[in-house]
C-alpha atoms as a PDB file:
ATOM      1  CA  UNK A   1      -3.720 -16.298 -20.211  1.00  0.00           C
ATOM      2  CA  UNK A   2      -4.095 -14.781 -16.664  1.00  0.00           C
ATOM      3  CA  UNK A   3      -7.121 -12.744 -17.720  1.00  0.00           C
ATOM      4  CA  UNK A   4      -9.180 -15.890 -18.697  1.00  0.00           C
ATOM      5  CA  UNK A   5      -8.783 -16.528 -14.915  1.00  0.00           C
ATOM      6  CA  UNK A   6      -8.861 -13.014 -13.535  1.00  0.00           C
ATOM      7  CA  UNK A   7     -12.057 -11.409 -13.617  1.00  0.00           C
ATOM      8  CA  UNK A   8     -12.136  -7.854 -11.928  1.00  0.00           C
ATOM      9  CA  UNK A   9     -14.644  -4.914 -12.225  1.00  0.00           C
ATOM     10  CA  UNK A  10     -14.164  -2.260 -14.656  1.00  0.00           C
ATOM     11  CA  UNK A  11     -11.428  -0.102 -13.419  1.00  0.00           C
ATOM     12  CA  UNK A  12      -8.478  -0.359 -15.818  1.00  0.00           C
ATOM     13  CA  UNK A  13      -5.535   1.008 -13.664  1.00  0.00           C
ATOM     14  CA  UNK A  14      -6.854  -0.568 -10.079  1.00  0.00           C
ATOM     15  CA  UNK A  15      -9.145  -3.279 -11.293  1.00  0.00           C
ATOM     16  CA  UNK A  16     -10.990  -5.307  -7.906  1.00  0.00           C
ATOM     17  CA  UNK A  17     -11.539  -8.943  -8.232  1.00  0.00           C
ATOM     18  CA  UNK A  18     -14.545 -10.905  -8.299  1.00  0.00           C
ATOM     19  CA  UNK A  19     -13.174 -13.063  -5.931  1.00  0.00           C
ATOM     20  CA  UNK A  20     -16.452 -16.033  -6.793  1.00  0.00           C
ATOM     21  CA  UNK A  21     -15.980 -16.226  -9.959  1.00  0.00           C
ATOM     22  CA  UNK A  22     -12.150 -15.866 -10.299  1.00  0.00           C
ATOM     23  CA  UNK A  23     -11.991 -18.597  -7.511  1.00  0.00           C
ATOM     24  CA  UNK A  24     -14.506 -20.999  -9.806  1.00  0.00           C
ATOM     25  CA  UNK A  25     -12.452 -20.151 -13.381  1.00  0.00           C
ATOM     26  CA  UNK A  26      -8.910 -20.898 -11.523  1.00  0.00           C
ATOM     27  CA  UNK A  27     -10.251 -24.610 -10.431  1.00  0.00           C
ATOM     28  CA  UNK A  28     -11.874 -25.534 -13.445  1.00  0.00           C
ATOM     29  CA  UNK A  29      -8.978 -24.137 -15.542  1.00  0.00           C
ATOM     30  CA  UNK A  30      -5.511 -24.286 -13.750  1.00  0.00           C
ATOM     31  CA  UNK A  31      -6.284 -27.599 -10.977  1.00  0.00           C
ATOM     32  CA  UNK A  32      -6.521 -29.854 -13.865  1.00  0.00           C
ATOM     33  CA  UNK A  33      -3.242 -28.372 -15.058  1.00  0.00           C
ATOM     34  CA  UNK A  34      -1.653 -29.357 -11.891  1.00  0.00           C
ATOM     35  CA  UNK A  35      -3.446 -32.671 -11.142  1.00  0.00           C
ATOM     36  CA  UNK A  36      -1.393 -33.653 -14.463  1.00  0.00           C
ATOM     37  CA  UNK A  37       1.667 -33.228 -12.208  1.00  0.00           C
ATOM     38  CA  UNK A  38       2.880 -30.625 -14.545  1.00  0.00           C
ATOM     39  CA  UNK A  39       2.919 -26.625 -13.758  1.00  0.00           C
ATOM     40  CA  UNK A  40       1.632 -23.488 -14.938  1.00  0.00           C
ATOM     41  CA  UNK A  41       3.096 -20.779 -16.403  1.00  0.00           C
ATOM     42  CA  UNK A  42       1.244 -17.332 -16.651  1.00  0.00           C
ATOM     43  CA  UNK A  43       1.233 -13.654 -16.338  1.00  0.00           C
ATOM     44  CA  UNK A  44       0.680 -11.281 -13.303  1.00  0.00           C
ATOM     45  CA  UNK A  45      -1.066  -7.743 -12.963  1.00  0.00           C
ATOM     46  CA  UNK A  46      -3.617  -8.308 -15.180  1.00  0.00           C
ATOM     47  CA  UNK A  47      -7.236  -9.529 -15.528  1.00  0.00           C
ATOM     48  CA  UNK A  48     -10.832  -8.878 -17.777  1.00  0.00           C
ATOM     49  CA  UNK A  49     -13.911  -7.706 -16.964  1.00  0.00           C
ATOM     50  CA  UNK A  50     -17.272 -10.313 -17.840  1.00  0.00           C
ATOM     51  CA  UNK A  51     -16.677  -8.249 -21.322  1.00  0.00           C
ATOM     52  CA  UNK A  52     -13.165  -9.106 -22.162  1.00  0.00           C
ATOM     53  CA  UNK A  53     -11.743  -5.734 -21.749  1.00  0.00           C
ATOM     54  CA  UNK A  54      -8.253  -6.009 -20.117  1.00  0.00           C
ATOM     55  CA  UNK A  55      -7.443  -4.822 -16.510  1.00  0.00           C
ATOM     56  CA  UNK A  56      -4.418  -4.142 -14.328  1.00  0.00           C
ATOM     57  CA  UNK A  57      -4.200  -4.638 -10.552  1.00  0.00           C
ATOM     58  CA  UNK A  58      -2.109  -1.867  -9.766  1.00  0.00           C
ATOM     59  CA  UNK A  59       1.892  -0.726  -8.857  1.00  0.00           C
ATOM     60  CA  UNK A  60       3.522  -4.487  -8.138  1.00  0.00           C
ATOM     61  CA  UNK A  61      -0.027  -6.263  -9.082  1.00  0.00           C
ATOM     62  CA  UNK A  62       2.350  -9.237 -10.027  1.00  0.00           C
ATOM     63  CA  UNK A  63       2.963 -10.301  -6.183  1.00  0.00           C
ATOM     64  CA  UNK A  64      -1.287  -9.706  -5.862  1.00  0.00           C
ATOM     65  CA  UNK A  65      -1.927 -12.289  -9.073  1.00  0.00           C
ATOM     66  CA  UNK A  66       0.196 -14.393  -7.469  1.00  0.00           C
ATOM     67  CA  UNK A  67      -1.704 -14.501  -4.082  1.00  0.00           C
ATOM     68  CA  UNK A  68      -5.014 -14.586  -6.229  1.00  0.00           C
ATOM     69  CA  UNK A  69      -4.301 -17.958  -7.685  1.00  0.00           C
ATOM     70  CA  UNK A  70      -2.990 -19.179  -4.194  1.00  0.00           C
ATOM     71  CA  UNK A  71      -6.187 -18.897  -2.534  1.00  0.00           C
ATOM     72  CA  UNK A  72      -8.311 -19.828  -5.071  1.00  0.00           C
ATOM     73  CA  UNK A  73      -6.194 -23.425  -5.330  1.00  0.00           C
ATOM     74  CA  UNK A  74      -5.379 -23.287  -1.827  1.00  0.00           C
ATOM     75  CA  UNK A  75      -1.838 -23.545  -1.752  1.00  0.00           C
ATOM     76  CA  UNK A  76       0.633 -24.687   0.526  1.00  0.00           C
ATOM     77  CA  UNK A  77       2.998 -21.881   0.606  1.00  0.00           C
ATOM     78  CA  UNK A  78       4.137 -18.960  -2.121  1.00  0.00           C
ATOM     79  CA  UNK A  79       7.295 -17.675  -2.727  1.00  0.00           C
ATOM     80  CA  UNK A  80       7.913 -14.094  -4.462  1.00  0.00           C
ATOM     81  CA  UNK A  81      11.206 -13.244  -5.764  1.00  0.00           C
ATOM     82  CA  UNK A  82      13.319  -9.803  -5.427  1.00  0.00           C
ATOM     83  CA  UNK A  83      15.932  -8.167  -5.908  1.00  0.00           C
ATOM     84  CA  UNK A  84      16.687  -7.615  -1.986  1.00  0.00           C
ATOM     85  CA  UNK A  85      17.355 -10.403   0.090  1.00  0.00           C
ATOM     86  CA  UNK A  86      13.630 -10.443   2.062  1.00  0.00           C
ATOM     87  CA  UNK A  87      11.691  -7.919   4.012  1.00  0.00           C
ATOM     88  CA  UNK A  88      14.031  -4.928   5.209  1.00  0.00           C
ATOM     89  CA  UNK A  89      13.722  -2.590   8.435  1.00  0.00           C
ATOM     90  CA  UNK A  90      13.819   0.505   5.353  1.00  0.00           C
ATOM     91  CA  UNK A  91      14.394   0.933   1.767  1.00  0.00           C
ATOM     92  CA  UNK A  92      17.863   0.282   0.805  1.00  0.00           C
ATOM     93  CA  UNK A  93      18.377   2.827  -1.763  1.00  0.00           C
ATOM     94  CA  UNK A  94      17.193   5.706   0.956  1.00  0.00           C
ATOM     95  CA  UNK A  95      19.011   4.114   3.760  1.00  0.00           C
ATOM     96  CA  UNK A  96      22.332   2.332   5.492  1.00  0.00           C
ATOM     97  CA  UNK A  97      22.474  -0.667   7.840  1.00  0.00           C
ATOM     98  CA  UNK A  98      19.469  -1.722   6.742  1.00  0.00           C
ATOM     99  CA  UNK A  99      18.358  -5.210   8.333  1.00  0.00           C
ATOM    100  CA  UNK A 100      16.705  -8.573   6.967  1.00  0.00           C
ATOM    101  CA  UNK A 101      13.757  -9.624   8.878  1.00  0.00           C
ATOM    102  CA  UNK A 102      13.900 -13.223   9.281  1.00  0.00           C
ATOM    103  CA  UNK A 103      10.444 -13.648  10.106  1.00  0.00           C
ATOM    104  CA  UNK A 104       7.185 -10.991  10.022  1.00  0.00           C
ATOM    105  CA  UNK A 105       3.432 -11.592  10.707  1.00  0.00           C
ATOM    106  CA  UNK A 106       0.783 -11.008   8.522  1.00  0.00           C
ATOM    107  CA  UNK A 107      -0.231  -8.026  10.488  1.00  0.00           C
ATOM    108  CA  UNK A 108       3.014  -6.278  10.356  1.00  0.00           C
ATOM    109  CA  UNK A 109       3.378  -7.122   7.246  1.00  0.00           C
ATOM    110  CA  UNK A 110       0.208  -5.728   6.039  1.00  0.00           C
ATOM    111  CA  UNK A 111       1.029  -2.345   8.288  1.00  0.00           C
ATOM    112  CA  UNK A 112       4.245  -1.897   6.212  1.00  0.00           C
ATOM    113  CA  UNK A 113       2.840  -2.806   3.043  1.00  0.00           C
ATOM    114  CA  UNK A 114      -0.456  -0.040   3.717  1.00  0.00           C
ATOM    115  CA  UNK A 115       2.153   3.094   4.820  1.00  0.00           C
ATOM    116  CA  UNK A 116       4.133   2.671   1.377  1.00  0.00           C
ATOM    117  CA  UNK A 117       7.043  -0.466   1.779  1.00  0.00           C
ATOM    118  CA  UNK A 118       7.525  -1.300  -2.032  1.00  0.00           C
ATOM    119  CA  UNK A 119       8.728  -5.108  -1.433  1.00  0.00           C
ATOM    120  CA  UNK A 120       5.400  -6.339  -1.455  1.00  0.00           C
ATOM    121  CA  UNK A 121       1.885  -5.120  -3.135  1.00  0.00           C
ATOM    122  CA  UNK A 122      -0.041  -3.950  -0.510  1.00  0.00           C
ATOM    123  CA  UNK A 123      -3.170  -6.293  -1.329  1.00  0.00           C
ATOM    124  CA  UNK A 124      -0.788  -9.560  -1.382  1.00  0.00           C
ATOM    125  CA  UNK A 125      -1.074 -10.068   2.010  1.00  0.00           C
ATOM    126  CA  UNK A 126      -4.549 -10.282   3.034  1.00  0.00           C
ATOM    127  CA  UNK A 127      -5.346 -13.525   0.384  1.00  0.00           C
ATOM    128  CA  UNK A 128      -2.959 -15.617   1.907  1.00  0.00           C
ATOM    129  CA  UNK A 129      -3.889 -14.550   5.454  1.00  0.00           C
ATOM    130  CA  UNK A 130      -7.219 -15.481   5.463  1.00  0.00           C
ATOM    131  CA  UNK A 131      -6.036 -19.111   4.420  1.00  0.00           C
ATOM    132  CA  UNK A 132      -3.228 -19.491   6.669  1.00  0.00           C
ATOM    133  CA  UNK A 133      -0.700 -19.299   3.384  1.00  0.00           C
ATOM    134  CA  UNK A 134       3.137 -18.739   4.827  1.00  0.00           C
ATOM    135  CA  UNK A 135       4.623 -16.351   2.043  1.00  0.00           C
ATOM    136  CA  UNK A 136       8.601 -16.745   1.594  1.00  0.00           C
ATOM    137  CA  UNK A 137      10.245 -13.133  -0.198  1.00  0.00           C
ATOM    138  CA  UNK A 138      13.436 -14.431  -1.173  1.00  0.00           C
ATOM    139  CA  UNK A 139      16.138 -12.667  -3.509  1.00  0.00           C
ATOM    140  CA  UNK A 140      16.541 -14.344  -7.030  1.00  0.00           C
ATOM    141  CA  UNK A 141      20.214 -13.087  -6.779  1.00  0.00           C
ATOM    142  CA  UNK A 142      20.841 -15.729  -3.652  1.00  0.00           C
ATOM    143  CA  UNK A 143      17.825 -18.289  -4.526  1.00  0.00           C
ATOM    144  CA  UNK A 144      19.215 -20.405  -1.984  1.00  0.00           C
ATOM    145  CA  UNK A 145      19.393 -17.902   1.263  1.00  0.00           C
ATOM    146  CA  UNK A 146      16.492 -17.812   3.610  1.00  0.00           C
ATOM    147  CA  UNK A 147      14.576 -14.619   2.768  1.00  0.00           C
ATOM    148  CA  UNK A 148      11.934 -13.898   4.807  1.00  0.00           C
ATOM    149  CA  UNK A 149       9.256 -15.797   6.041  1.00  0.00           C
ATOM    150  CA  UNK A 150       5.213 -13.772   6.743  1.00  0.00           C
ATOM    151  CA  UNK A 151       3.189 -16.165   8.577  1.00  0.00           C
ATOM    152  CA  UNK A 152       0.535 -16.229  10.992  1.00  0.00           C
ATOM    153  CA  UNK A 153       1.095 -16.221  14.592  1.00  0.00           C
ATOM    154  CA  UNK A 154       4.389 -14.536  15.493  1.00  0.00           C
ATOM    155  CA  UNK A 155       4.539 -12.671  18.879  1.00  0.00           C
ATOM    156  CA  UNK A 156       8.126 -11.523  17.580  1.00  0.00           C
ATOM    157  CA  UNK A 157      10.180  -8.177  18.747  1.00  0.00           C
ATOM    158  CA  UNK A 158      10.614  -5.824  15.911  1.00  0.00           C
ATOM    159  CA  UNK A 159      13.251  -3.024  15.441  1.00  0.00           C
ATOM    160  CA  UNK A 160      12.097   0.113  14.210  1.00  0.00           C
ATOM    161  CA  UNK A 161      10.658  -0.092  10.364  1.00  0.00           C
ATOM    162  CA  UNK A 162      10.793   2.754   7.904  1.00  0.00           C
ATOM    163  CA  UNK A 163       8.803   3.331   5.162  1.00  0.00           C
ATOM    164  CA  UNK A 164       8.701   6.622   2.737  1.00  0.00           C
ATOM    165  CA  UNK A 165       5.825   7.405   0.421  1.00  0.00           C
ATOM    166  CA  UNK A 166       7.198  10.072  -1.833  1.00  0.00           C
ATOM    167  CA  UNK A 167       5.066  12.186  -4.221  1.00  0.00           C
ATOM    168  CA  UNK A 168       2.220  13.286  -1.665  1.00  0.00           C
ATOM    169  CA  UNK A 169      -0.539  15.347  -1.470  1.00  0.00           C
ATOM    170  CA  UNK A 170      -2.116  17.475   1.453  1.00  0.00           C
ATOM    171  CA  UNK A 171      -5.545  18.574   1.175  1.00  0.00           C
ATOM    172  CA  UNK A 172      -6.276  21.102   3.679  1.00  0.00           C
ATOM    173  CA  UNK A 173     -10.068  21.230   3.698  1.00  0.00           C
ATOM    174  CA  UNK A 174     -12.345  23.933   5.899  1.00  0.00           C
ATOM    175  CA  UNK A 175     -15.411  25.922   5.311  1.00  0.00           C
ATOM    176  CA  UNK A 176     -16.170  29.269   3.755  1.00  0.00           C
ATOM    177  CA  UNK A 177     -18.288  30.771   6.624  1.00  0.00           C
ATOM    178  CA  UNK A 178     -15.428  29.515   9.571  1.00  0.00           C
ATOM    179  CA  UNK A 179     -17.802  27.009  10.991  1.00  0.00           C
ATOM    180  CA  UNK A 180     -16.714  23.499  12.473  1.00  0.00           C
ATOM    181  CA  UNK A 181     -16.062  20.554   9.913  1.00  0.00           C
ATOM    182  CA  UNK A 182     -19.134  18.862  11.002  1.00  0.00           C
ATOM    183  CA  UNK A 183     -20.303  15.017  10.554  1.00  0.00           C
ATOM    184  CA  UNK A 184     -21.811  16.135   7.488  1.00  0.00           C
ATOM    185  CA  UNK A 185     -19.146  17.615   5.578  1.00  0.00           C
ATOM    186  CA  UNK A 186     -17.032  14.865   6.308  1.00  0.00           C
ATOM    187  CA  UNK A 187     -19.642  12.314   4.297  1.00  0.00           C
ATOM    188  CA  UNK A 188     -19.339  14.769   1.408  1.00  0.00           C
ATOM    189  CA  UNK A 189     -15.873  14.531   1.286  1.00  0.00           C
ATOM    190  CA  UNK A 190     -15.638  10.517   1.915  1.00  0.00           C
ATOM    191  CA  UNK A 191     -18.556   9.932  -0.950  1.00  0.00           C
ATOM    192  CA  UNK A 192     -16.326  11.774  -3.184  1.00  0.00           C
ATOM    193  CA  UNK A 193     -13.260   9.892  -2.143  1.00  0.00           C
ATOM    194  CA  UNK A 194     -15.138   7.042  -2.851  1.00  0.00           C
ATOM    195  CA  UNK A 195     -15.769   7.876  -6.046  1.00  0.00           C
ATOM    196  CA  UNK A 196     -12.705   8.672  -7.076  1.00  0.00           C
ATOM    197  CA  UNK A 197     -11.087   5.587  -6.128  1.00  0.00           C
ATOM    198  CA  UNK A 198      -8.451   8.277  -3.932  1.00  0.00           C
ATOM    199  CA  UNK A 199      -6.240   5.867  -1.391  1.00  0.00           C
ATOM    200  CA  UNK A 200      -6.194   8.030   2.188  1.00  0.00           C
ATOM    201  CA  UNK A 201      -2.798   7.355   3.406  1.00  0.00           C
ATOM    202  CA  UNK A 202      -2.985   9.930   6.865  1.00  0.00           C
ATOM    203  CA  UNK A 203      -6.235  12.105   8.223  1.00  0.00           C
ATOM    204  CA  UNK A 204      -6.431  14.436  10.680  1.00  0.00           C
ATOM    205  CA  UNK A 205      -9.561  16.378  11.978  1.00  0.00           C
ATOM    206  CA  UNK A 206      -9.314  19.745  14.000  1.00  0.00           C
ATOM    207  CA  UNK A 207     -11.746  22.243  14.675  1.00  0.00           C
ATOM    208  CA  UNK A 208     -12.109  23.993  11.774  1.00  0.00           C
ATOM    209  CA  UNK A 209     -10.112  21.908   9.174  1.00  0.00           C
ATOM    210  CA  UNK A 210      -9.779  18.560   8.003  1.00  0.00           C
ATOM    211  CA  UNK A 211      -6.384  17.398   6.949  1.00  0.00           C
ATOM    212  CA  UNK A 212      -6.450  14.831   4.569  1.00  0.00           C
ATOM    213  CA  UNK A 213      -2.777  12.983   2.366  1.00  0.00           C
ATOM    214  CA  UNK A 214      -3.232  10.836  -0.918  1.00  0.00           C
ATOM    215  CA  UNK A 215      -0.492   9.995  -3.400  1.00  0.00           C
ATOM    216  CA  UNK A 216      -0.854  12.322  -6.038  1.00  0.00           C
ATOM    217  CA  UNK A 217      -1.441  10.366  -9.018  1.00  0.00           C
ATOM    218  CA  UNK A 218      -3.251  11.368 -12.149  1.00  0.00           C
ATOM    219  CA  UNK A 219      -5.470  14.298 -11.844  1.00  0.00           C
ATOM    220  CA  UNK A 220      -7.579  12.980  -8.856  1.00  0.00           C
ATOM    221  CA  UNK A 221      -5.997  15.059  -6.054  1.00  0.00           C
ATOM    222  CA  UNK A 222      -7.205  17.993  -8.513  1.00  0.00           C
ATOM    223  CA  UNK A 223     -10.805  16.875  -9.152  1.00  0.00           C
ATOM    224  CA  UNK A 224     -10.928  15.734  -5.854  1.00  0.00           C
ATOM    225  CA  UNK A 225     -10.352  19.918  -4.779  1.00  0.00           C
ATOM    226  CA  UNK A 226     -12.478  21.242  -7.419  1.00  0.00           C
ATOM    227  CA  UNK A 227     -15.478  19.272  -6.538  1.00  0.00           C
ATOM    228  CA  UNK A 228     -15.654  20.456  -3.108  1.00  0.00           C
ATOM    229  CA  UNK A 229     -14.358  23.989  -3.857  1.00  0.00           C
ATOM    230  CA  UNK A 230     -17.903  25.587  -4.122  1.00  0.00           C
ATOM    231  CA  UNK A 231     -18.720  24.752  -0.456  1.00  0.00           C
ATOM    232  CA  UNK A 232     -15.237  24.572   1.140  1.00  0.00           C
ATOM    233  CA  UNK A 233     -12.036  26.520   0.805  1.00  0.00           C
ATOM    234  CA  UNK A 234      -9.424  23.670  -0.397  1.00  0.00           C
ATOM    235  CA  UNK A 235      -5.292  23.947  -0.208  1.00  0.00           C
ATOM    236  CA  UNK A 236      -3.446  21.526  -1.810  1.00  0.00           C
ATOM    237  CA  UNK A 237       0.644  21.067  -0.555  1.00  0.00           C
ATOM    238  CA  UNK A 238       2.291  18.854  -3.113  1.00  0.00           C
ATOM    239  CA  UNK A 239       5.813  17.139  -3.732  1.00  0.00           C
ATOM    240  CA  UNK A 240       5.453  16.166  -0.231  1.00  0.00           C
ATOM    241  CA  UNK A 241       6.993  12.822   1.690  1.00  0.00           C
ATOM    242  CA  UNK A 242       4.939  10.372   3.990  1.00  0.00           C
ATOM    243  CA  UNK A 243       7.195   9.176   6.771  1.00  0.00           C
ATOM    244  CA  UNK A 244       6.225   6.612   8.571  1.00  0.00           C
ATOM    245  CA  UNK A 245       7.605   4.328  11.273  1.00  0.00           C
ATOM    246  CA  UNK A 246       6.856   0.955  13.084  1.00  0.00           C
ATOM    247  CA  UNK A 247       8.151   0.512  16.617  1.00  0.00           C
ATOM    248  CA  UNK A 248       9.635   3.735  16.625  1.00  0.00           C
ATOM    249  CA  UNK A 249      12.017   5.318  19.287  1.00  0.00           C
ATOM    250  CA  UNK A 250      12.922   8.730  20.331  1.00  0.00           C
ATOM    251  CA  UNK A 251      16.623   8.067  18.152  1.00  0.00           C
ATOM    252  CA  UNK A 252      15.033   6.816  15.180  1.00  0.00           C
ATOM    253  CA  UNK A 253      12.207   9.831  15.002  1.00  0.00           C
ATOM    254  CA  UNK A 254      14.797  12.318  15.962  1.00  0.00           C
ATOM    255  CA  UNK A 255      17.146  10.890  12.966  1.00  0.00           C
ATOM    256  CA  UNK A 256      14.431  10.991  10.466  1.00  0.00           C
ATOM    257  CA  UNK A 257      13.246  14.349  11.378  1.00  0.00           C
ATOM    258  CA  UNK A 258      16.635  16.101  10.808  1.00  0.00           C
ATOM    259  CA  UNK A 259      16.300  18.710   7.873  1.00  0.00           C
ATOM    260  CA  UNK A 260      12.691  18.551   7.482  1.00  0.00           C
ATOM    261  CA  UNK A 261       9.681  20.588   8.626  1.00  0.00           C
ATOM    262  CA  UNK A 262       6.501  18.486   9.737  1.00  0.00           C
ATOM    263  CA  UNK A 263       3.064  19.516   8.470  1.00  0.00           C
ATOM    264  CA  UNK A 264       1.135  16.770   9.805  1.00  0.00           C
ATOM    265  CA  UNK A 265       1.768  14.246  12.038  1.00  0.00           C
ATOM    266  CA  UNK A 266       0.106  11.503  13.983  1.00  0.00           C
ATOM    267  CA  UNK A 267       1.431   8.911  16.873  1.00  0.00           C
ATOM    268  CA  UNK A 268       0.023   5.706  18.145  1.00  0.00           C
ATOM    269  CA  UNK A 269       1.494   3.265  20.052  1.00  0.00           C
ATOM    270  CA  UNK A 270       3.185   1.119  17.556  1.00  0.00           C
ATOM    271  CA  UNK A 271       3.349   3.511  14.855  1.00  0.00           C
ATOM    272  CA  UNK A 272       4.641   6.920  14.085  1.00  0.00           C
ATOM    273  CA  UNK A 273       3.474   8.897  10.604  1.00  0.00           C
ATOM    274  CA  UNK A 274       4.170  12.163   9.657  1.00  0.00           C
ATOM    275  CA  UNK A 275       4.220  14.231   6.188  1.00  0.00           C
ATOM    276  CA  UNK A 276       7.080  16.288   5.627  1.00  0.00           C
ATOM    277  CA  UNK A 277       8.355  19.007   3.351  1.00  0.00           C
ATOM    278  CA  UNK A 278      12.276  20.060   2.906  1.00  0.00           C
ATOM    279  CA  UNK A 279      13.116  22.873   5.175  1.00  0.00           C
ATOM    280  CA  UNK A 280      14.562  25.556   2.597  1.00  0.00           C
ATOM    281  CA  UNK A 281      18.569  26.036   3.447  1.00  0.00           C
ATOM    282  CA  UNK A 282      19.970  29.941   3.449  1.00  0.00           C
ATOM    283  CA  UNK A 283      22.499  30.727   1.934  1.00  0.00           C
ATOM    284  CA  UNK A 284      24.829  33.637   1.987  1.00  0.00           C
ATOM    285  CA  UNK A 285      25.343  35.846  -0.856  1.00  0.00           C
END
């Protein structure tokens, strides 16, 4: 039982593990297991707290048990099985000619995993990082084909990557009396994020607003507004998309911008990310 192992905090839907004590419960309970020469069969995405109460790790927490029980008995390598044959360039049910990446580094790996690619929990990663674990995402439809290999170390050249967050949230934040967004305002708003457990997937700070996209999940987006409406006027633009895009080039951005009207966007060097909305098609009567 995975949650006799497991031990997170509190927080049913996205519990965090207690990384000291889950390390000491794996060795004294699983490492005996496999000293035996046998194996271990047991379930992912869930844990306990200290009072027995079950947890879940969140969307795909399966791939994040499995890096969990890597570290803690310092394995020498992890394989995760999908339906896709490894780490694509984009999402195969959004787009064509999709490519396999043969081989991915942590880092980029982690980047693709943060701005919404669904092959891989976005926590997996770091686990088996900071122990040097290679991680193999292979397809259980061709167990024997390569897959993908996320290691340490690789200086390789990428194509452009694509990933889509869909079901977003844009909280446009300013104040009542017109003033700048200040230092100060943006603690308030952080604390509260904070407290809410809210993932920031893009920010953007101007003048007089502060632009801020979550998935909208639950009611948080909503308690999120209401707490700061008594100091701040607070807009929320939903059922938008998150693009985002790794090594991007002027083709790619122009492609993915086709149809669509930007609300928000924001460039660096490696990585392109903008939140879009549909732009609405006249028709003639």
């Amino acid at each position: 039982d995975a949650r006799s192992v497991v031990l997170t905090d509190d927080i049913f839907r996205e519990g965090w593990v207690q990384w000291p004590e889950t390390i000491e419960r794996a060795r004294k309970q699983v490492l005996p297991l496999l000293e035996k020469g046998g194996f271990v069969l047991t379930q992912g995405f869930i844990g306990s707290t200290t009072e027995n109460y079950t947890t879940t790790l969140g969307r795909e927490g399966s791939d994040y048990t499995a890096a969990i029980f890597s570290y803690c008995l310092d394995a020498a390598d992890m394989t995760i099985w999908k339906d896709v044959p490894g780490v694509l360039t984009a999402d195969p049910r959004l787009f064509n000619n999709v490519q396999k990446l043969d081989r991915l580094s942590y880092k980029e790996a982690i980047e693709m995993t943060y701005y919404g690619a669904k092959v891989i929990h976005p926590k997996t990663i770091k686990p088996l990082q900071n122990k040097n674990i290679p991680l193999y995402v292979k397809s259980f439809l061709e167990p024997s084909a390569t897959g993908t290999l996320i290691t340490e170390g690789l200086n390789e050249v990428y194509p452009p990557m694509v990933a889509v967050e869909k079901n977003q949230a844009l909280c446009t934040i300013s104040a009542r009396d017109f003033s700048f967004v200040a230092e100060h305002h943006i603690n308030v708003m952080f604390a509260l994020i904070t407290e809410l457990r809210l993932q920031v997937n893009m920010m953007q700070n101007t003048a007089l607003s502060f632009n801020v996209c979550f998935n909208d999940v639950d009611d948080k987006v909503d308690r999120f507004a209401a707490a700061l409406e008594k100091d701040f006027k607070v807009n929320i633009t939903r059922n938008l998309e998150m693009i985002t895009i790794r090594h991007y080039d002027d083709l790619t951005v122009e492609r993915l911008r086709r149809g669509k009207m930007v609300l928000v966007e924001e460039r660096l060097p490696n990585t392109l990310t903008m939140v879009v909305t549909d732009i609405p098609q006249l028709e003639r009567k």
